[in-house]
Protein backbone atom coordinates (compact mmCIF):
# COMPACT_ATOMS: atom_id res chain seq x y z
CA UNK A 1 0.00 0.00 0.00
CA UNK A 2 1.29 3.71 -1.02
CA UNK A 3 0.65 6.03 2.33
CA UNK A 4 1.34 9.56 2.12
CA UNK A 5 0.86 11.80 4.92
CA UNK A 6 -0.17 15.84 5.36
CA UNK A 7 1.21 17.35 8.90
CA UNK A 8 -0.05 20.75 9.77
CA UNK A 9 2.75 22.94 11.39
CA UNK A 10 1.29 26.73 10.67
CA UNK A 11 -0.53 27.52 13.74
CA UNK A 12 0.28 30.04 15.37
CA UNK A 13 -0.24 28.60 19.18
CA UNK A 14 -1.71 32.39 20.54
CA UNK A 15 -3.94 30.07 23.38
CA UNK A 16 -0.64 28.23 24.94
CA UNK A 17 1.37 31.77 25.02
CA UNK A 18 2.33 32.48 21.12
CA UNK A 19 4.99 29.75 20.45
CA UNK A 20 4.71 26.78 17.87
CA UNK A 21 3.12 24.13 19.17
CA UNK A 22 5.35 21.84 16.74
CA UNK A 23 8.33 22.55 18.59
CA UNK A 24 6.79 21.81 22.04
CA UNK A 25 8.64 18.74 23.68
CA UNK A 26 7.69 15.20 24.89
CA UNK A 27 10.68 13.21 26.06
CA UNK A 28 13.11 15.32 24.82
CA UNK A 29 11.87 15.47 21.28
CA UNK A 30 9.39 18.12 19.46
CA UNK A 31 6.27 17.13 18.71
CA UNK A 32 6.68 17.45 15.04
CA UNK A 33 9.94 14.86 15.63
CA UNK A 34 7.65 12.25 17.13
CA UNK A 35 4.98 12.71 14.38
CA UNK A 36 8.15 12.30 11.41
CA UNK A 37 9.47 9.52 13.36
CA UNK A 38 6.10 7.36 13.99
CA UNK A 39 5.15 8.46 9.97
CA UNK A 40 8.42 6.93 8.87
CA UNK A 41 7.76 3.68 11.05
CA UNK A 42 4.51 2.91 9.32
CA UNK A 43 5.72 2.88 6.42
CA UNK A 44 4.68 6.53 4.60
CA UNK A 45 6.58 7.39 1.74
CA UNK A 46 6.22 10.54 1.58
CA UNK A 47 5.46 13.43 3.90
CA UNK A 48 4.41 17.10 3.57
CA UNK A 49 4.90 19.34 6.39
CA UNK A 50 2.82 22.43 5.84
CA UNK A 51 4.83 25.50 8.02
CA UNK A 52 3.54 28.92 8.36
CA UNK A 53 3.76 31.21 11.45
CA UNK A 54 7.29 30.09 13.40
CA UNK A 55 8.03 28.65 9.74
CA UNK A 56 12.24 29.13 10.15
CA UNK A 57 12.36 27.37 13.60
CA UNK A 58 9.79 24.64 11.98
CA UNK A 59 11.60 24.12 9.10
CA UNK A 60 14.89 23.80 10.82
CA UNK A 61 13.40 20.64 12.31
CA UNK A 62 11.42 19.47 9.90
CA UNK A 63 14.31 19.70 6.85
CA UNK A 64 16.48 16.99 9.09
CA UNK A 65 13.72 14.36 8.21
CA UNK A 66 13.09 13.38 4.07
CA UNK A 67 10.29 15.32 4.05
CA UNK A 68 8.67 18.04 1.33
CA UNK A 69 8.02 21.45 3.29
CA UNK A 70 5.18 24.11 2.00
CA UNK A 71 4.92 27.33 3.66
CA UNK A 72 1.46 28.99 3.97
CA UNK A 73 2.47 32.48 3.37
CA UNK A 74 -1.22 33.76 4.84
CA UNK A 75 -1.85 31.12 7.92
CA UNK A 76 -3.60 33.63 9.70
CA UNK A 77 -6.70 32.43 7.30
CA UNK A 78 -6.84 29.48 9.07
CA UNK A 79 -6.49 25.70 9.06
CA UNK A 80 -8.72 24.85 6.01
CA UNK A 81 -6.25 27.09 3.66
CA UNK A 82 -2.73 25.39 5.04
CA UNK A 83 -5.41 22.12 4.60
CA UNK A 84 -5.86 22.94 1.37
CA UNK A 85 -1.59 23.41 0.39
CA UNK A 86 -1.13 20.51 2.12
CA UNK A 87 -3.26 18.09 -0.01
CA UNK A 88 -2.05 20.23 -3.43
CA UNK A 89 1.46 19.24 -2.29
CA UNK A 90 0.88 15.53 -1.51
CA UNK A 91 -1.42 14.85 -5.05
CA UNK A 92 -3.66 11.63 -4.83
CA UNK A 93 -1.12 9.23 -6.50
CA UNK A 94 -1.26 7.41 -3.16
CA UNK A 95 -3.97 4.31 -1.44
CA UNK A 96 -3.93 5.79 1.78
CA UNK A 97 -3.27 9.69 2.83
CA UNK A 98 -3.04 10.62 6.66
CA UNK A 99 -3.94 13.93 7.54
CA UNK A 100 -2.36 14.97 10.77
CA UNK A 101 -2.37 17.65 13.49
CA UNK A 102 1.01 18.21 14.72
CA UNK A 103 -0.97 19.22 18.59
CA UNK A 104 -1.31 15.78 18.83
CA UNK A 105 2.02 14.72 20.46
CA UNK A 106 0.43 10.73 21.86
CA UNK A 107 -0.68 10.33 18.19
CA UNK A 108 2.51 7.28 17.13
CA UNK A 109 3.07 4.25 15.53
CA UNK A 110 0.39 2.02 17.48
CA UNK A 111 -2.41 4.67 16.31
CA UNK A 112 -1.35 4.65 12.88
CA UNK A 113 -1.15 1.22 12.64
CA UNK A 114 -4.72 0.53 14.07
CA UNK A 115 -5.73 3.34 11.29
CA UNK A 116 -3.84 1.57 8.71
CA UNK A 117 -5.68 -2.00 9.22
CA UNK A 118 -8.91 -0.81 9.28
CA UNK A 119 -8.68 0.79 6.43
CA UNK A 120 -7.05 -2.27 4.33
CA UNK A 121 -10.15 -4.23 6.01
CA UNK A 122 -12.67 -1.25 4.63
CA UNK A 123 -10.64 -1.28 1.00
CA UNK A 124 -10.84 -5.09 0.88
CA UNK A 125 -14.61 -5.25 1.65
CA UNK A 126 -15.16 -2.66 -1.47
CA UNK A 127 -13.10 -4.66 -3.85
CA UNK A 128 -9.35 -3.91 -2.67
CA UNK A 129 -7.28 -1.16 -4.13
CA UNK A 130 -6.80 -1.88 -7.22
CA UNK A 131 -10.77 -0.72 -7.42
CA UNK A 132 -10.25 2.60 -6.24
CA UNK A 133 -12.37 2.80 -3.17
CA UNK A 134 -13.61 6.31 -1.65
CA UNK A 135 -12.87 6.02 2.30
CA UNK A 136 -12.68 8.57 4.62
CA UNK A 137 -11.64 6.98 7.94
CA UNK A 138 -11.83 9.04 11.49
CA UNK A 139 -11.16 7.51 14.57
CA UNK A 140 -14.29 8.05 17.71
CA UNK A 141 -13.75 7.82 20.98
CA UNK A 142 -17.04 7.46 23.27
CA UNK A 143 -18.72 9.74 20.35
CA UNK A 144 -15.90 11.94 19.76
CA UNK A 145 -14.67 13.47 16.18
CA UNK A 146 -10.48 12.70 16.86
CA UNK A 147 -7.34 12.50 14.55
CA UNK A 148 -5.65 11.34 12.21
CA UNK A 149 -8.12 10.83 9.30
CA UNK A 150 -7.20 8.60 6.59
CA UNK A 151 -8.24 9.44 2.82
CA UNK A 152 -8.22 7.33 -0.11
CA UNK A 153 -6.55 8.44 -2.91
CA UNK A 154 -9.84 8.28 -4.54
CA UNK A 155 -11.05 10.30 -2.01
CA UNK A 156 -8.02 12.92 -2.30
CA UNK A 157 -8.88 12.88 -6.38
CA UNK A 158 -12.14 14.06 -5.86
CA UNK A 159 -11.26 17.00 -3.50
CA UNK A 160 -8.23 18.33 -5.82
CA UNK A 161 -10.72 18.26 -8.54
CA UNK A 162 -13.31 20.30 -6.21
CA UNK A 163 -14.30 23.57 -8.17
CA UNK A 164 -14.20 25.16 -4.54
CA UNK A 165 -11.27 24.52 -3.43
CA UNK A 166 -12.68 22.66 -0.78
CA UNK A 167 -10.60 21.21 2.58
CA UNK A 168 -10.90 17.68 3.81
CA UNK A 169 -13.15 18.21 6.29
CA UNK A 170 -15.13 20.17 4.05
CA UNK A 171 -15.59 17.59 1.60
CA UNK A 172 -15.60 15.10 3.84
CA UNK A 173 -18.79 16.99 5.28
CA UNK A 174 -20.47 17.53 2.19
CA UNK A 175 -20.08 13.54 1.77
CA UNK A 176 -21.07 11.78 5.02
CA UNK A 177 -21.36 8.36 3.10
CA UNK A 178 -17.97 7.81 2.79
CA UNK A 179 -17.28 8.42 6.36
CA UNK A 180 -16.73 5.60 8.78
CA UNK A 181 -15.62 5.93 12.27
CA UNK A 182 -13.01 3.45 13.93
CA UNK A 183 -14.70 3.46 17.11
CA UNK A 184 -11.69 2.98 19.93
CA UNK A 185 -10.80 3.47 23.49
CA UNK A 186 -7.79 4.60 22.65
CA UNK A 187 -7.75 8.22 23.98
CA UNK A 188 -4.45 9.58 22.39
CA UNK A 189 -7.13 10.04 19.21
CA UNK A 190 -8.75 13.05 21.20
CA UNK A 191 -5.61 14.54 23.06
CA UNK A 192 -4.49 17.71 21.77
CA UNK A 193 -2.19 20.77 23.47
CA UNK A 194 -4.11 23.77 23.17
CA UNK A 195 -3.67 25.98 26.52
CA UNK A 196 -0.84 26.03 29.12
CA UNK A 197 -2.85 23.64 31.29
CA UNK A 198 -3.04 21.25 28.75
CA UNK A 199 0.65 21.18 28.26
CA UNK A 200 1.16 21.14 32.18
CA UNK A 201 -1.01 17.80 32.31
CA UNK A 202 1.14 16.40 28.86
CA UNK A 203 4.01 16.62 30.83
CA UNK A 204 2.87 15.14 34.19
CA UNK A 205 1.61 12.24 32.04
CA UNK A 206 5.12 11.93 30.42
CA UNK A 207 6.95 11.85 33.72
């Protein structure tokens, strides 16, 4: 199976103090280091890193790891437009495409993995991937939306060729059949760094 990933790295982190939340540390690496190294355990081929605010200090990081890095020279239009770069970047030449927030710092190889098999099982059921199926796979945990998702490269096709230059999510709203939910326990799916308290729990956690 071809996996290619998206990581979003523009934010600009103004609720945890104005500071890139990709550079933030667990266990004496950045998050965006975990996320590369976890990516490159699975098995992704390729990776695009999508930097915008903090982009030099991001990209210093990110261009020690083989990965493609876009800049989103106007991130303060929000997630859907560095979204948007992102999948323009990666193309749909791929089976599987992760799309990943880089405030996720639990989010490694064990999640990916459990993404990755369920969707082989969903591909299989629809005729395998030499048939092109459209999945959009999102991981729920006791009824919550979390992340990564997982997009076919069907899936991706059909966005690109959007005349609305639509987002994932957006499509993947606009298209609720082809979303199914990996219902898990696992709560890494739904942990994400927003505010200083959150990052003074990560690291109690960590310890």
């Amino acid at each position: 199976m071809r996996i290619g990933a998206v990581l979003l790295a523009a934010g600009q982190g103004s609720r945890i103090g104005g500071s890139p939340k990709a550079l933030l540390q667990l266990r004496g690496l950045s998050f965006l280091e975990h996320h590369l190294i976890a990516l490159n355990a699975v098995g992704v081929s390729q990776v695009v890193v999508v930097t915008g605010f903090y982009y030099q200090s991001v990209e210093t990081i990110a261009q020690q790891f083989p990965v493609k890095v876009v800049r989103n020279s106007t991130p303060e239009l929000g997630q859907a437009s560095s979204v948007r770069l992102g999948i323009e970047a990666i193309g749909s030449e791929f089976d599987a495409i992760f799309m990943l927030l880089c405030d996720q710092p639990f989010i490694g190889r064990a999640e990916l993995t459990l993404l990755l098999k369920e969707f082989s099982r969903l591909a299989n059921l629809k005729g395998g991937l030499s048939s092109t199926p459209e999945i959009i796979l999102i991981p729920e945990v006791a009824g919550q939306r979390g992340n990564p998702t997982l997009f076919s490269g069907a899936v991706m096709r059909a966005i690109l060729a959007s005349p609305d230059q639509l987002s994932c999510r957006q499509y993947a709203d606009l298209h609720p059949e082809l979303m199914t939910f990996l219902k898990t326990d696992n709560a890494h799916f739904v942990i994400d760094i927003d505010t200083p308290e959150d990052l003074r729990l990560l690291t109690q956690k960590a310890l």
